[in-house]
Protein backbone atom coordinates (compact mmCIF):
# COMPACT_ATOMS: atom_id res chain seq x y z
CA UNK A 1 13.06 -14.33 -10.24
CA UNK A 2 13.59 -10.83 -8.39
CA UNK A 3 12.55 -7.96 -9.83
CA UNK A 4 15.62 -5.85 -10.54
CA UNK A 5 15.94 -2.61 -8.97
CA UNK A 6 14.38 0.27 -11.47
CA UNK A 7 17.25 1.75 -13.45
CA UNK A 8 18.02 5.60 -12.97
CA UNK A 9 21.33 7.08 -13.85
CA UNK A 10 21.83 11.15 -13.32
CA UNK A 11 22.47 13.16 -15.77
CA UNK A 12 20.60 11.03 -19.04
CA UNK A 13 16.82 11.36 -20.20
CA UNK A 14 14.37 8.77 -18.69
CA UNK A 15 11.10 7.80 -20.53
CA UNK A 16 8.33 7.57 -17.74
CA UNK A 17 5.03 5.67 -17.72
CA UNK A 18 2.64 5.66 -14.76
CA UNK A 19 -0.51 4.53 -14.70
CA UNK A 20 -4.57 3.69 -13.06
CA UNK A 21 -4.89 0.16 -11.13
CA UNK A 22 -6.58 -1.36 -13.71
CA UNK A 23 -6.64 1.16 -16.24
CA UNK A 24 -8.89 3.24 -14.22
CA UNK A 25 -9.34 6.81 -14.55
CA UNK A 26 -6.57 9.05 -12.45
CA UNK A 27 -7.79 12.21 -14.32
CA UNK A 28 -11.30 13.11 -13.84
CA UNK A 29 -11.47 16.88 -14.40
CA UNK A 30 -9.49 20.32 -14.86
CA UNK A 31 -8.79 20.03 -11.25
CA UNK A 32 -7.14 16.97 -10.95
CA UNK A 33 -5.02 17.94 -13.79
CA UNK A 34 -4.27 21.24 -12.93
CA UNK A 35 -3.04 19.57 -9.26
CA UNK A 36 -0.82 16.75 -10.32
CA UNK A 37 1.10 19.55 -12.52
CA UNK A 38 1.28 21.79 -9.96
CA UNK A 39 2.81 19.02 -7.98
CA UNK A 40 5.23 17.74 -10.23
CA UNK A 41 6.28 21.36 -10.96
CA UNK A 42 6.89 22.01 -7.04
CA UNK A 43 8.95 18.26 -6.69
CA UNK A 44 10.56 18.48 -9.71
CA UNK A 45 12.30 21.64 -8.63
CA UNK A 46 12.94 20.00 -5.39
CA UNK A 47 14.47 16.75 -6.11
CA UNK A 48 16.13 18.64 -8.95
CA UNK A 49 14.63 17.06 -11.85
CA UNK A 50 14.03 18.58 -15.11
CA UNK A 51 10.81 17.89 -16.87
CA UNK A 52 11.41 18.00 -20.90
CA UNK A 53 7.89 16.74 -21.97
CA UNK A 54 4.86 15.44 -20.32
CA UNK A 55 1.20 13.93 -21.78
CA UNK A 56 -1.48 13.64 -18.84
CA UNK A 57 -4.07 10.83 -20.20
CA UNK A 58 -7.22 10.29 -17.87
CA UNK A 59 -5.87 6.77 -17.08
CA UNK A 60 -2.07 7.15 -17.38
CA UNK A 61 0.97 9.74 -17.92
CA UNK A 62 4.06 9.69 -19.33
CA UNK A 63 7.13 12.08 -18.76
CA UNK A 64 10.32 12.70 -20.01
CA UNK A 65 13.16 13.79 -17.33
CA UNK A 66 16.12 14.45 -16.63
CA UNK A 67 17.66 13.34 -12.72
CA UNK A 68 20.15 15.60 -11.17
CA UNK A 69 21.08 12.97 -9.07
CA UNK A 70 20.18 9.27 -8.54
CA UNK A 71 17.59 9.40 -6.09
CA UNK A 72 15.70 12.97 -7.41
CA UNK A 73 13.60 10.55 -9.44
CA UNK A 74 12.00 8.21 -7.51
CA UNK A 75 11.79 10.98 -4.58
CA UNK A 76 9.57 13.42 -6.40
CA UNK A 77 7.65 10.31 -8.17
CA UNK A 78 7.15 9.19 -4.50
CA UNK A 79 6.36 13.15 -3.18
CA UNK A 80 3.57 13.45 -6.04
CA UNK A 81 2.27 9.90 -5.94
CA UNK A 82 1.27 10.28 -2.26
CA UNK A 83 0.05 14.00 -2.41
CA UNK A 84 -1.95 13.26 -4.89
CA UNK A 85 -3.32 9.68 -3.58
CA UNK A 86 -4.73 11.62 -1.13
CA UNK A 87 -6.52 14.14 -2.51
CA UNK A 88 -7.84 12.29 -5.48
CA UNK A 89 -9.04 9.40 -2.88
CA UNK A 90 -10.85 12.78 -0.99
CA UNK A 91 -12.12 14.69 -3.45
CA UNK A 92 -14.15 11.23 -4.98
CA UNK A 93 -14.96 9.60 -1.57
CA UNK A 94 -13.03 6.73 -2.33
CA UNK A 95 -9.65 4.89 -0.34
CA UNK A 96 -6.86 2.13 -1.33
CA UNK A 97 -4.36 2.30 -4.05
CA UNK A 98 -4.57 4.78 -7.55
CA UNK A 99 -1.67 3.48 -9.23
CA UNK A 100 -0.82 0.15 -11.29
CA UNK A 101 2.56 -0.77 -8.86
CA UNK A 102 5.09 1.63 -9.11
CA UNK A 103 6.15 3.60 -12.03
CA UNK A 104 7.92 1.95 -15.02
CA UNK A 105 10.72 4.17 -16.81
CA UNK A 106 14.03 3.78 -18.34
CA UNK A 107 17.20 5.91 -20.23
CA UNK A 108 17.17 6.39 -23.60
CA UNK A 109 19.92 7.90 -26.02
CA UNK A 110 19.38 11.30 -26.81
CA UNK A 111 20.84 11.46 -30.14
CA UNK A 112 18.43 8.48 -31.35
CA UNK A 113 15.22 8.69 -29.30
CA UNK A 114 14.80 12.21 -27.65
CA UNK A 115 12.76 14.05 -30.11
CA UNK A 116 10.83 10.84 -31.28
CA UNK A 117 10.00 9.99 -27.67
CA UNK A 118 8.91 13.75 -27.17
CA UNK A 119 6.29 13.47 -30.59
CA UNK A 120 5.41 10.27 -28.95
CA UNK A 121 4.03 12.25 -25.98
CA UNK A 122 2.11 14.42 -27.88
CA UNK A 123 0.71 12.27 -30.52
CA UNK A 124 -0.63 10.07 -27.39
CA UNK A 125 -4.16 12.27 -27.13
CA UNK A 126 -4.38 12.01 -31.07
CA UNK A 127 -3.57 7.97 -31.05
CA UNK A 128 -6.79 8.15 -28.56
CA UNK A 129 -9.12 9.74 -30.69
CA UNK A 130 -9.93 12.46 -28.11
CA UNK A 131 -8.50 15.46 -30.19
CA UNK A 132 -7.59 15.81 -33.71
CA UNK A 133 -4.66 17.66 -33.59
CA UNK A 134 -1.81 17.63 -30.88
CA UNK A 135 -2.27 21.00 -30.14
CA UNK A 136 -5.91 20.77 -29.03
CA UNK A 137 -4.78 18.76 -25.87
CA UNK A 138 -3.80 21.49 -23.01
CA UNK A 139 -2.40 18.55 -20.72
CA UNK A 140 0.52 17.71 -22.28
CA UNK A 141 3.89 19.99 -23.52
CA UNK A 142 3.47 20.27 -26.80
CA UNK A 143 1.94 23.50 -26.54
CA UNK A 144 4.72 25.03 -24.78
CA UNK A 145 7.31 23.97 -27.78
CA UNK A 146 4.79 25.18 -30.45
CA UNK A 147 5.00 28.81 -28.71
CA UNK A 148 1.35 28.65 -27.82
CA UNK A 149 1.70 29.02 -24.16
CA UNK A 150 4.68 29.26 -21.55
CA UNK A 151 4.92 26.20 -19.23
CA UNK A 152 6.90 27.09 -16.21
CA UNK A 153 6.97 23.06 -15.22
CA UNK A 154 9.13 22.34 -18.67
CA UNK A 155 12.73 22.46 -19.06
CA UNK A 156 14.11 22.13 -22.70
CA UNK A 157 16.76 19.74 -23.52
CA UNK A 158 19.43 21.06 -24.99
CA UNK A 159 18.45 19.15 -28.14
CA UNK A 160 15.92 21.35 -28.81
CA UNK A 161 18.00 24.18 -29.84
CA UNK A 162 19.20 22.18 -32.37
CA UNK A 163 15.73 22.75 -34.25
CA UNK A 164 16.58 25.79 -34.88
CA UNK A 165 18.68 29.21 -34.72
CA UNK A 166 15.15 31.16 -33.23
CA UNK A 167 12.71 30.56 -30.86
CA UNK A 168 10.25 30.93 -34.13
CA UNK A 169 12.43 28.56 -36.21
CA UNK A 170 12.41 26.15 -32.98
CA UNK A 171 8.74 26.31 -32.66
CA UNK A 172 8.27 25.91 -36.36
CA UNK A 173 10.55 22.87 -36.93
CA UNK A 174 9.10 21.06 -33.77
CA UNK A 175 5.68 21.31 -35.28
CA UNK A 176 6.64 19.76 -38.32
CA UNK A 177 8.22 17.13 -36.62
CA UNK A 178 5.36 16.27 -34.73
CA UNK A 179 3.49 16.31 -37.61
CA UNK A 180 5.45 13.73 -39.38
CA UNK A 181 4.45 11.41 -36.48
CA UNK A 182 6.22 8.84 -35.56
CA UNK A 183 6.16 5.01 -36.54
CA UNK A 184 4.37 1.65 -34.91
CA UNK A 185 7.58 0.39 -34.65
CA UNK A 186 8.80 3.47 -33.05
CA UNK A 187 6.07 3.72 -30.53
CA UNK A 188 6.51 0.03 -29.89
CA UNK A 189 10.19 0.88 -28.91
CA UNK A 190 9.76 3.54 -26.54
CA UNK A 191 6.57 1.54 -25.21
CA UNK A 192 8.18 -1.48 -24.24
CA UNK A 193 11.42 0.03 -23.16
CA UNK A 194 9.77 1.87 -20.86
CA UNK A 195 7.64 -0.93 -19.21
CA UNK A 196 10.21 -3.10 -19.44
CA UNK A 197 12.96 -1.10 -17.99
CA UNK A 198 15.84 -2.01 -20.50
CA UNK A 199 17.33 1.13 -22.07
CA UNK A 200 16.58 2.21 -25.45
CA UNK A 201 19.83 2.83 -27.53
CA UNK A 202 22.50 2.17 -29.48
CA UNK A 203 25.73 -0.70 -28.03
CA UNK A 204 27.92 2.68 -27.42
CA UNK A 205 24.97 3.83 -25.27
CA UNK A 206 24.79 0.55 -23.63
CA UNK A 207 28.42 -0.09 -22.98
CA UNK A 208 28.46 3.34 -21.67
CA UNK A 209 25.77 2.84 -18.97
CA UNK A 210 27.17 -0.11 -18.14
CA UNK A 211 30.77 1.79 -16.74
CA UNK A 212 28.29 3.90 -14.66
CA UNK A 213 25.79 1.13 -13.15
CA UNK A 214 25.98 -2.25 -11.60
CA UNK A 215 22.51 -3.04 -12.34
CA UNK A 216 22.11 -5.39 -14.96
CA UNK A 217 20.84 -3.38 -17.75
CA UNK A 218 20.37 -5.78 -21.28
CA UNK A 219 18.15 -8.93 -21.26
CA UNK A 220 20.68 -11.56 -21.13
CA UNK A 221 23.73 -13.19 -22.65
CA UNK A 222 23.01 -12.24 -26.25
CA UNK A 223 22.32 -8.50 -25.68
CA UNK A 224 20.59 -7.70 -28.64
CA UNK A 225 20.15 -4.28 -28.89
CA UNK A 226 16.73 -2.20 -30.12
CA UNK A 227 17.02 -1.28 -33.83
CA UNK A 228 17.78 1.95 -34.76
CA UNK A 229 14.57 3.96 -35.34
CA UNK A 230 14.25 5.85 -38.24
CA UNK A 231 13.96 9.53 -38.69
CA UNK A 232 12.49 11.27 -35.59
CA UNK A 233 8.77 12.30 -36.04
């Protein structure tokens, strides 16, 4: 069967998930992080994409964006996957593909899974064991919406302000949510959404998509949609 065409509609949030060839390490030091970001931060403004949350693992990323149009996408994925290709294959002596195939993403509804897909993100360094607490990872977002540092490469989704009516009470309430965590049936969601490239919502949100696409974009004749999550975390 032919693999459909990756799904990317302007204007909605995609859920993002690249990773090693064989789970290997893409991350190997501050360098190498401090690189990729500055090279999504340059493409991202380029291909007009706005970057609402990000988690750099050291064998995989995820990000959560927002396409001005319905290329800007899969042209700054492409501009940062090849940049940095080539200097991580330099810089450790080493040649031939990085990445697992190309990136896997897809759309998810905003009103259901934005905020749960952004405590996703940051929870990912705690679900590994390598820090105890979210805010102990530098390489992902979450520091920026706790008010602990100012990351130019983010751009908040307007959901955001719902939190709260101040920056403080913003920064306060996304903390909490984040510490409320989110489910295994929730991360299970989001997970397979994104590798699977069906979008994560409601039928409104489906039948929606489908007036603006001509990709196929549910499994088959039933359509079943993904339960409805519970409470973000």
């Amino acid at each position: 069967m032919a693999r459909l065409p990756r799904l990317t509609v302007p204007g909605y949030p995609h859920h993002l998930i690249q990773r090693g060839n064989n789970r290997q390490t893409i991350f190997s030091g501050v360098p190498d992080f401090e690189l990729f970001l500055a090279l999504l931060q340059e493409n991202a403004q380029k291909f007009g994409v706005a970057i609402h949350a990000y988690v750099l693992m050291t064998n995989h990323f995820h990000l959560l964006a927002t396409p001005a149009t319905a290329d800007g996408l899969p042209l700054m994925m492409q501009a940062v996957g090849r940049r940095y290709v080539r200097y991580f294959n330099d810089a450790q002596g080493r040649s031939g593909t990085l990445w697992e195939g190309r990136y896997r993403s897809t759309l998810i509804e905003t009103d259901r899974y934005l905020l749960a897909c952004m405590a996703y993100l940051d929870l990912n360094p705690v679900r590994a064991g390598m820090v105890s607490r979210p805010e102990d990872y530098v390489w992902s977002s979450y520091r920026h919406y706790i008010g602990r540092c100012e990351d130019k490469l983010v751009s908040a989704h307007p959901l955001t302000w719902s939190l709260g009516n101040t920056p403080f009470a913003r920064e306060a309430a996304y903390a909490e949510l984040v510490s409320a965590g989110v489910t295994a049936d929730q991360q299970g969601q989001l997970t397979r959404a994104a590798l699977s490239g069906w979008p994560l919502g409601g039928p409104d949100f489906v039948a929606e998509l489908k007036k603006l696409t001509d990709r196929r974009i549910d499994k088959g004749r039933a359509g079943r949609p993904f339960s409805r999550m519970g409470d973000s975390g």
